[in-house]
Protein backbone atom coordinates (compact mmCIF):
# COMPACT_ATOMS: atom_id res chain seq x y z
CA UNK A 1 55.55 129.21 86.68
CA UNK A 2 56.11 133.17 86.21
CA UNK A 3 52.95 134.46 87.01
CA UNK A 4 51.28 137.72 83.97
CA UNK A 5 48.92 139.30 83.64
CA UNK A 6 47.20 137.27 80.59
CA UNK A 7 47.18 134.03 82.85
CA UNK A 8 45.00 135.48 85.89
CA UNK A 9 44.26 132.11 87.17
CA UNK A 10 40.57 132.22 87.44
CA UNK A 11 39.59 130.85 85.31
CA UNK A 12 40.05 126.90 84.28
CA UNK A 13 41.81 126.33 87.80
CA UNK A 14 43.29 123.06 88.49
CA UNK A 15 44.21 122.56 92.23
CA UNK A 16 44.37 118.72 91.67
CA UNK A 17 47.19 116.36 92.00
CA UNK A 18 47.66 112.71 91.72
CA UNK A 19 50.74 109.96 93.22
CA UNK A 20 51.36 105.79 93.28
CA UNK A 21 47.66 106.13 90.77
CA UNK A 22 45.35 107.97 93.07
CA UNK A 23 43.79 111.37 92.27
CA UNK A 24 43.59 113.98 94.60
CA UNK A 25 40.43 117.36 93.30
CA UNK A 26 43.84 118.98 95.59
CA UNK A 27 46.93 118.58 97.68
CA UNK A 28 45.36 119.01 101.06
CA UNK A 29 45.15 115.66 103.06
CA UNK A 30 43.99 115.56 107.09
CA UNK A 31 47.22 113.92 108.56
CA UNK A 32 47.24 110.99 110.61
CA UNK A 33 46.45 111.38 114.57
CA UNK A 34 44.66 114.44 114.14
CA UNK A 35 41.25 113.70 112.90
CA UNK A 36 40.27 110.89 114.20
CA UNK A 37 38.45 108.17 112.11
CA UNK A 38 37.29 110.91 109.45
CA UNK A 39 33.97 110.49 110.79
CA UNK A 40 34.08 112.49 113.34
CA UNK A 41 34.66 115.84 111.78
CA UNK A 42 32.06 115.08 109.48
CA UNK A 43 29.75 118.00 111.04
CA UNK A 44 32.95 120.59 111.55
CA UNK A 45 34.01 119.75 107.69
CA UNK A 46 32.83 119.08 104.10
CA UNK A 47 35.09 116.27 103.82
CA UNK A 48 34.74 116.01 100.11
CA UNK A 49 36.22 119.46 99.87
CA UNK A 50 39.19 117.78 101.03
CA UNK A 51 42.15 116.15 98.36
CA UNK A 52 41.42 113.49 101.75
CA UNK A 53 42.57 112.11 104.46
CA UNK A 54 44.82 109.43 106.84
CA UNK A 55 43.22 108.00 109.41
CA UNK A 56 44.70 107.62 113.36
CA UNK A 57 47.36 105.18 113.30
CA UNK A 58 45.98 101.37 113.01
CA UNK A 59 47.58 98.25 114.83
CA UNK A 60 47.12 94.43 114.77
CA UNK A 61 45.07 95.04 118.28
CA UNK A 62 43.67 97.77 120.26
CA UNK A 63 46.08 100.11 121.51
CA UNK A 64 45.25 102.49 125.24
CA UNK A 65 48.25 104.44 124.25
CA UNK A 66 50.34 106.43 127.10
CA UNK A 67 49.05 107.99 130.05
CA UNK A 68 48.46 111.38 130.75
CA UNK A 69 49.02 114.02 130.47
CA UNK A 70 49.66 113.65 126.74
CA UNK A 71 49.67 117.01 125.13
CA UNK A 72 51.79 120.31 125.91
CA UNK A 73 51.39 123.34 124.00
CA UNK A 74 54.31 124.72 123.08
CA UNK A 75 55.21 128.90 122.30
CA UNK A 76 55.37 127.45 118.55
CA UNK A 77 53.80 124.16 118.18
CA UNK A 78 53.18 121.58 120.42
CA UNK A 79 54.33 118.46 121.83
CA UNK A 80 52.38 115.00 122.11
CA UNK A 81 53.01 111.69 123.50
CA UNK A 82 49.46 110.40 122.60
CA UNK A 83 51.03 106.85 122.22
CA UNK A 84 48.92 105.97 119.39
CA UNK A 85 46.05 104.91 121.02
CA UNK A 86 43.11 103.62 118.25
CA UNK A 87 40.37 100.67 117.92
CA UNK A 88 42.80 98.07 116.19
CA UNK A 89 42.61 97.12 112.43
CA UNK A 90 39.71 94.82 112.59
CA UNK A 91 37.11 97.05 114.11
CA UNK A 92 38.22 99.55 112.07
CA UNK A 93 36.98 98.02 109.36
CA UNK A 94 33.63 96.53 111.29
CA UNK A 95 33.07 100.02 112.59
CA UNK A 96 34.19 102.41 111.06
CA UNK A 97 35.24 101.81 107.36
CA UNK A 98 31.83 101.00 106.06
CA UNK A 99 30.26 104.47 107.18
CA UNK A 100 33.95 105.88 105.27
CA UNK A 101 32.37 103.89 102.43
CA UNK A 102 28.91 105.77 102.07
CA UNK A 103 31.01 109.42 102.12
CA UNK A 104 30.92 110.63 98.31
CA UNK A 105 34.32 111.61 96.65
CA UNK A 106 36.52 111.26 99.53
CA UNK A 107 39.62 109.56 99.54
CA UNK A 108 40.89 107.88 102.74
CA UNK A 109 43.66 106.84 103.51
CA UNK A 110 44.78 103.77 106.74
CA UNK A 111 48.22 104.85 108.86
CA UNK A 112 49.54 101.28 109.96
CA UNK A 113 51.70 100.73 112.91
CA UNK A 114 53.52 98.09 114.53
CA UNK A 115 55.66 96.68 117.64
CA UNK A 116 57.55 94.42 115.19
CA UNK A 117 57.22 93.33 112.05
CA UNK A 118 54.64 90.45 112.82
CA UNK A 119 52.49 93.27 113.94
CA UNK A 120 53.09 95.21 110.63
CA UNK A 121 52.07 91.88 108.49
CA UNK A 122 49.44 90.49 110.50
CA UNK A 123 47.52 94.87 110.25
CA UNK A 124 47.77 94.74 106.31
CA UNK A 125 46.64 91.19 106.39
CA UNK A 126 43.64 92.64 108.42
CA UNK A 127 43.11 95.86 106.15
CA UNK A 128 43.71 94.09 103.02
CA UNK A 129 40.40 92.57 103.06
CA UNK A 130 38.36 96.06 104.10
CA UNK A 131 37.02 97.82 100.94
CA UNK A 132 37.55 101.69 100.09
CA UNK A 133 40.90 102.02 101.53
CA UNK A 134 43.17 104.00 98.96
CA UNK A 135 46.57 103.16 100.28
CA UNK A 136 48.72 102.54 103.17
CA UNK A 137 50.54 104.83 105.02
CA UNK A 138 53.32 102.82 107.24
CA UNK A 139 54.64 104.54 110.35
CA UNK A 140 57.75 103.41 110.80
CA UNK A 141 58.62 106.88 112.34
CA UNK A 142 56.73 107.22 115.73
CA UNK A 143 58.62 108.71 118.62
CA UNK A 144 56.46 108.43 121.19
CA UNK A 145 56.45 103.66 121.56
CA UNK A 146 58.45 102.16 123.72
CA UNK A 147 59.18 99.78 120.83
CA UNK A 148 58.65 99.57 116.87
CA UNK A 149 58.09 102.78 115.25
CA UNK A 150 61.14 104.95 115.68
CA UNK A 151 63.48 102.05 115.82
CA UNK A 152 62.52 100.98 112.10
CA UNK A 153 62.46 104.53 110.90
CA UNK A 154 65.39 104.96 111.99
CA UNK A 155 67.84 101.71 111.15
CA UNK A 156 68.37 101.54 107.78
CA UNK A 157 68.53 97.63 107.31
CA UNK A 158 65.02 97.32 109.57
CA UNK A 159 63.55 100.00 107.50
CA UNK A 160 64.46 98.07 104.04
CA UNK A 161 62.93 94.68 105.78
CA UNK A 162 59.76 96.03 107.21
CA UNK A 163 58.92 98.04 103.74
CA UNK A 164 60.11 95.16 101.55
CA UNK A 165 57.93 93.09 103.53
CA UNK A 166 54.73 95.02 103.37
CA UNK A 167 55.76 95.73 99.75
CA UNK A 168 55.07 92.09 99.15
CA UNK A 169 51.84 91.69 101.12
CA UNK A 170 49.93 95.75 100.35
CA UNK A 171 47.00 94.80 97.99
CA UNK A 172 47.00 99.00 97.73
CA UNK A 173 49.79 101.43 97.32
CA UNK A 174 52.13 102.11 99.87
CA UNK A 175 53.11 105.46 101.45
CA UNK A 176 56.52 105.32 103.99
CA UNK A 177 56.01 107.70 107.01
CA UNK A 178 59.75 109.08 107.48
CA UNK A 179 61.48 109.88 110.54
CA UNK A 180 63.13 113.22 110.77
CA UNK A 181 65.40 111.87 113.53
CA UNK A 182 67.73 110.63 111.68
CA UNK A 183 71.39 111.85 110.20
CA UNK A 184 70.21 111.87 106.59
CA UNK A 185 66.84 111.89 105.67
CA UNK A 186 67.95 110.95 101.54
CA UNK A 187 69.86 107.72 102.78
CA UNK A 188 66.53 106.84 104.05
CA UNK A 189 64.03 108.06 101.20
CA UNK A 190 66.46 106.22 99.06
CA UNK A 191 66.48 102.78 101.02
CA UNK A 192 62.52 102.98 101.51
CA UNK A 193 62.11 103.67 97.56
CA UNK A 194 64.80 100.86 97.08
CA UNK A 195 62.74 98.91 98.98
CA UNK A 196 59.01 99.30 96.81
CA UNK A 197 57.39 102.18 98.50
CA UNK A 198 55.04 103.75 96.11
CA UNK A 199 55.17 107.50 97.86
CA UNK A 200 57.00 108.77 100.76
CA UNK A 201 55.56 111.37 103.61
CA UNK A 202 57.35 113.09 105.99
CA UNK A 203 58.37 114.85 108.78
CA UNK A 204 56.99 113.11 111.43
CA UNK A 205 57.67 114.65 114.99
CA UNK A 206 60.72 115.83 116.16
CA UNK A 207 61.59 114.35 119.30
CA UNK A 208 61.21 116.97 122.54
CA UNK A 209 60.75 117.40 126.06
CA UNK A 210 59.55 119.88 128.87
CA UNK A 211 60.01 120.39 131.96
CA UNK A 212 57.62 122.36 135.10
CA UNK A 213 60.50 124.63 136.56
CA UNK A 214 57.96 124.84 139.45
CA UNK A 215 57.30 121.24 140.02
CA UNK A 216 60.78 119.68 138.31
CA UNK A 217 58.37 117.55 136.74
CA UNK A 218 57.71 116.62 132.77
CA UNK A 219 55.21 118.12 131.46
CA UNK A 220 54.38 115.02 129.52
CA UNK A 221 54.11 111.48 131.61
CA UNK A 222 56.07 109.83 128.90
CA UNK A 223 58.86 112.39 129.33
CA UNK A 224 59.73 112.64 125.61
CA UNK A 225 56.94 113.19 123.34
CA UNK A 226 56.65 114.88 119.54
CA UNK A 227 57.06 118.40 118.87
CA UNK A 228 54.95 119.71 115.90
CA UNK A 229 53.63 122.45 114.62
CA UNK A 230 55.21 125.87 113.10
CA UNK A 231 58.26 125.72 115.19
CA UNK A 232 59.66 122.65 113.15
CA UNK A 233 57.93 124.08 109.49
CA UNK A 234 61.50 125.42 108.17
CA UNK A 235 63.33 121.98 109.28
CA UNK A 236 60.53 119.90 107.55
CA UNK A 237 61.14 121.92 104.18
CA UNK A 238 64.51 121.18 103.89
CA UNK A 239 64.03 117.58 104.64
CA UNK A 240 61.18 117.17 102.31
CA UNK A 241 63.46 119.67 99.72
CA UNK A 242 66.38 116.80 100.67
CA UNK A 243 63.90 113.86 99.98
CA UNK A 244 62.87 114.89 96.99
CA UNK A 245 65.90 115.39 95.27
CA UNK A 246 66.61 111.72 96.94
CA UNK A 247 64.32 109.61 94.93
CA UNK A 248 62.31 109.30 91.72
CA UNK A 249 58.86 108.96 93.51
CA UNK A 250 56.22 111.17 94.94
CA UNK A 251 56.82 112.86 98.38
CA UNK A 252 54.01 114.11 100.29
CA UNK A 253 55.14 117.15 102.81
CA UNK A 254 53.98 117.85 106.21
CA UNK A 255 55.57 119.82 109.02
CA UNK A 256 53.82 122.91 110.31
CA UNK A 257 51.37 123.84 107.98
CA UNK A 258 49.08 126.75 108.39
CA UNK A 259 47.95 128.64 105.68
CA UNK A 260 48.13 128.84 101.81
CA UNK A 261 51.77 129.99 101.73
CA UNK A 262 53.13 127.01 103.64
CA UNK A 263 51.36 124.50 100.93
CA UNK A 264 53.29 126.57 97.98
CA UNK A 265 56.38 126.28 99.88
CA UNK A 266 56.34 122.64 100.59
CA UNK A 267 55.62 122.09 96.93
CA UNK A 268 58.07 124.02 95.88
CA UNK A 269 60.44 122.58 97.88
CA UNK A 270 59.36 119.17 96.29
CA UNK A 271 55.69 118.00 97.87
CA UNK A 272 53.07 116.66 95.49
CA UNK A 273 50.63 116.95 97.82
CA UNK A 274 50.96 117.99 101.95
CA UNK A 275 49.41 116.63 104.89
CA UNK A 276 47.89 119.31 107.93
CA UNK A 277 48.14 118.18 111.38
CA UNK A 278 49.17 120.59 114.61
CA UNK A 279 46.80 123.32 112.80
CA UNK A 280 43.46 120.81 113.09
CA UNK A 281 43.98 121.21 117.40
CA UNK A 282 43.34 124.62 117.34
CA UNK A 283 41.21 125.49 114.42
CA UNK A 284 39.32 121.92 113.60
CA UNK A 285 38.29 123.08 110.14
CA UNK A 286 41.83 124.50 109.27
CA UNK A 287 42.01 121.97 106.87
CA UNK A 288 38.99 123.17 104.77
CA UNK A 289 39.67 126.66 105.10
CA UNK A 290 43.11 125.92 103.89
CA UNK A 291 41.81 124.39 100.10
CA UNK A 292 40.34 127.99 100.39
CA UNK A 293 42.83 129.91 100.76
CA UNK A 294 44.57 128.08 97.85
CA UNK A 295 42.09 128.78 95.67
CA UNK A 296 42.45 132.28 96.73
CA UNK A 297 46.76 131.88 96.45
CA UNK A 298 46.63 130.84 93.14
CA UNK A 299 44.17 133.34 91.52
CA UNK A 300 46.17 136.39 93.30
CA UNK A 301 49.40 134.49 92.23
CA UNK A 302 48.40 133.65 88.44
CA UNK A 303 48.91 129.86 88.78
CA UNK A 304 45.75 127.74 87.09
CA UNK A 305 47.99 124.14 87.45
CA UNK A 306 48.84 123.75 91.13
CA UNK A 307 50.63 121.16 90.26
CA UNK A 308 53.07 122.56 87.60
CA UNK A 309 54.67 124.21 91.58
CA UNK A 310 56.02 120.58 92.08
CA UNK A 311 60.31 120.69 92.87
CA UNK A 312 59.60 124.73 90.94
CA UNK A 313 61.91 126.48 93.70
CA UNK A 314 64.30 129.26 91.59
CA UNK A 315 67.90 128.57 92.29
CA UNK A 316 69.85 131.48 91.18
């Protein structure tokens, strides 16, 4: 919207947004592999501040994930080859759903992952029966298994079969994780919309490597791992801008975001809401600060319906 002087934002501001039925007080969610369970930035963050959060990446059984070392920084992001190493679905729920249940006004959110697509039915069959889940996000985009993940995100007939499936069995919405290593990212938002997904999210990592010049080693043990972070922020607005203009549901955006200016971008590229990663490594309570800052963005920039941003990029 064209910002004036008679519309100064203050007051009456509406940061909130809402996708696939669920309200968000704003667009910022925690992404998926970078805080934790939830619970354990409870003392770094006011959770509730939050629009929410995805928790790590769940599986049908408990996961070590890959060896280290796991995590290089990079001069722009960083790379990871964490492997997605988490509890499994069912103590999830025994340990660490029912203390999610007693936080007030906070809306979480369960990553699912699988080897195949037994795995993928047998986790939602778990999850389906754990209360004060909000929706699914599937993660059919991992780089960094040696099978599943990336190989569904990235076929298109295994990624119509594996959300079709879930489709069927999700007692709760369902969010599709995209790939970004693919050839087109709208073939793909199209097939998993085609398919029932309720929302998509994307980018995931890019796939990356490094290597010691001293040693002639990897700097990762898994060789390849996931670059994030601001390095791969312009890439991950064009996809999500791509996406968008794909398909008639909501897309959530993710790729590199810091600060105030990135969440405006992302939206107007497309994003209903965004998801922060890379940023929660080295400042845990970016996140918060972050729904600050866009309070702050939006008074100095006249906008009092974050929302009304949505696919609002000028083409001249």
């Amino acid at each position: 919207m064209s910002p004036s002087p008679e519309n100064d934002g203050k007051a009456g501001l509406d940061l909130s947004v809402s996708f696939a039925g669920i309200e968000l007080k704003n667009p910022i969610i925690a992404a998926s592999g970078t805080f934790g369970y939830g619970v354990e930035f409870e003392d770094v963050v006011h959770l509730d501040k939050l629009g929410g959060f995805v928790v790590k990446g769940l599986s049908r059984e408990p996961m070590t994930g890959n060896p280290p070392p796991r995590l290089w920084e990079t001069s722009a992001g960083m790379l990871n080859a964490i492997g997605l190493q988490n509890i499994g679905a069912s103590a999830f729920l025994e340990e660490k759903l029912p203390r999610l249940r007693e936080l007030k006004n906070v809306v979480v959110f369960a990553n699912v992952f699988g080897y195949t697509r037994e795995d993928y039915e047998r986790t939602i069959e778990i999850l389906n029966d754990g209360e004060g889940i909000a929706a699914y996000e599937l993660n059919v985009s991992c780089p960094n298994t040696a099978h599943g993940g990336l190989q569904f995100g990235c076929d298109p007939r295994s990624l119509d079969e594996v959300v079709s499936m879930v489709k069927r069995m999700a007692r709760r919405p369902l969010i599709v994780k995209l790939s970004p290593n693919v050839t087109s990212i709208a073939q793909m938002a199209h097939i998993a919309e085609e398919a029932g997904a309720d929302a998509l999210s994307l980018v995931n990592t890019f796939m990356a490597m490094a290597i010691d010049p001293e040693t002639r080693k990897t700097r990762i043990a898994n060789v390849t791992a996931g670059l994030s972070g601001p390095a791969i922020k312009p890439i991950a607005v064009r996809m999500v801008y791509d996406a968008a203009h794909a398909v008639k549901i909501p897309v959530i955006g993710m790729g590199g975001i810091s600060t105030a200016a990135d969440v405006a971008e992302f939206m107007l590229a497309g994003a209903t809401a965004v998801q922060i990663g890379t940023a929660s490594y080295w400042d845990p309570c970016a996140t918060e600060k972050i729904v600050d800052e866009l309070t702050r963005w939006c008074e100095d920039h006249y906008v009092t319906r974050l929302r009304e941003l949505v696919g609002g990029m000028v083409v001249e």
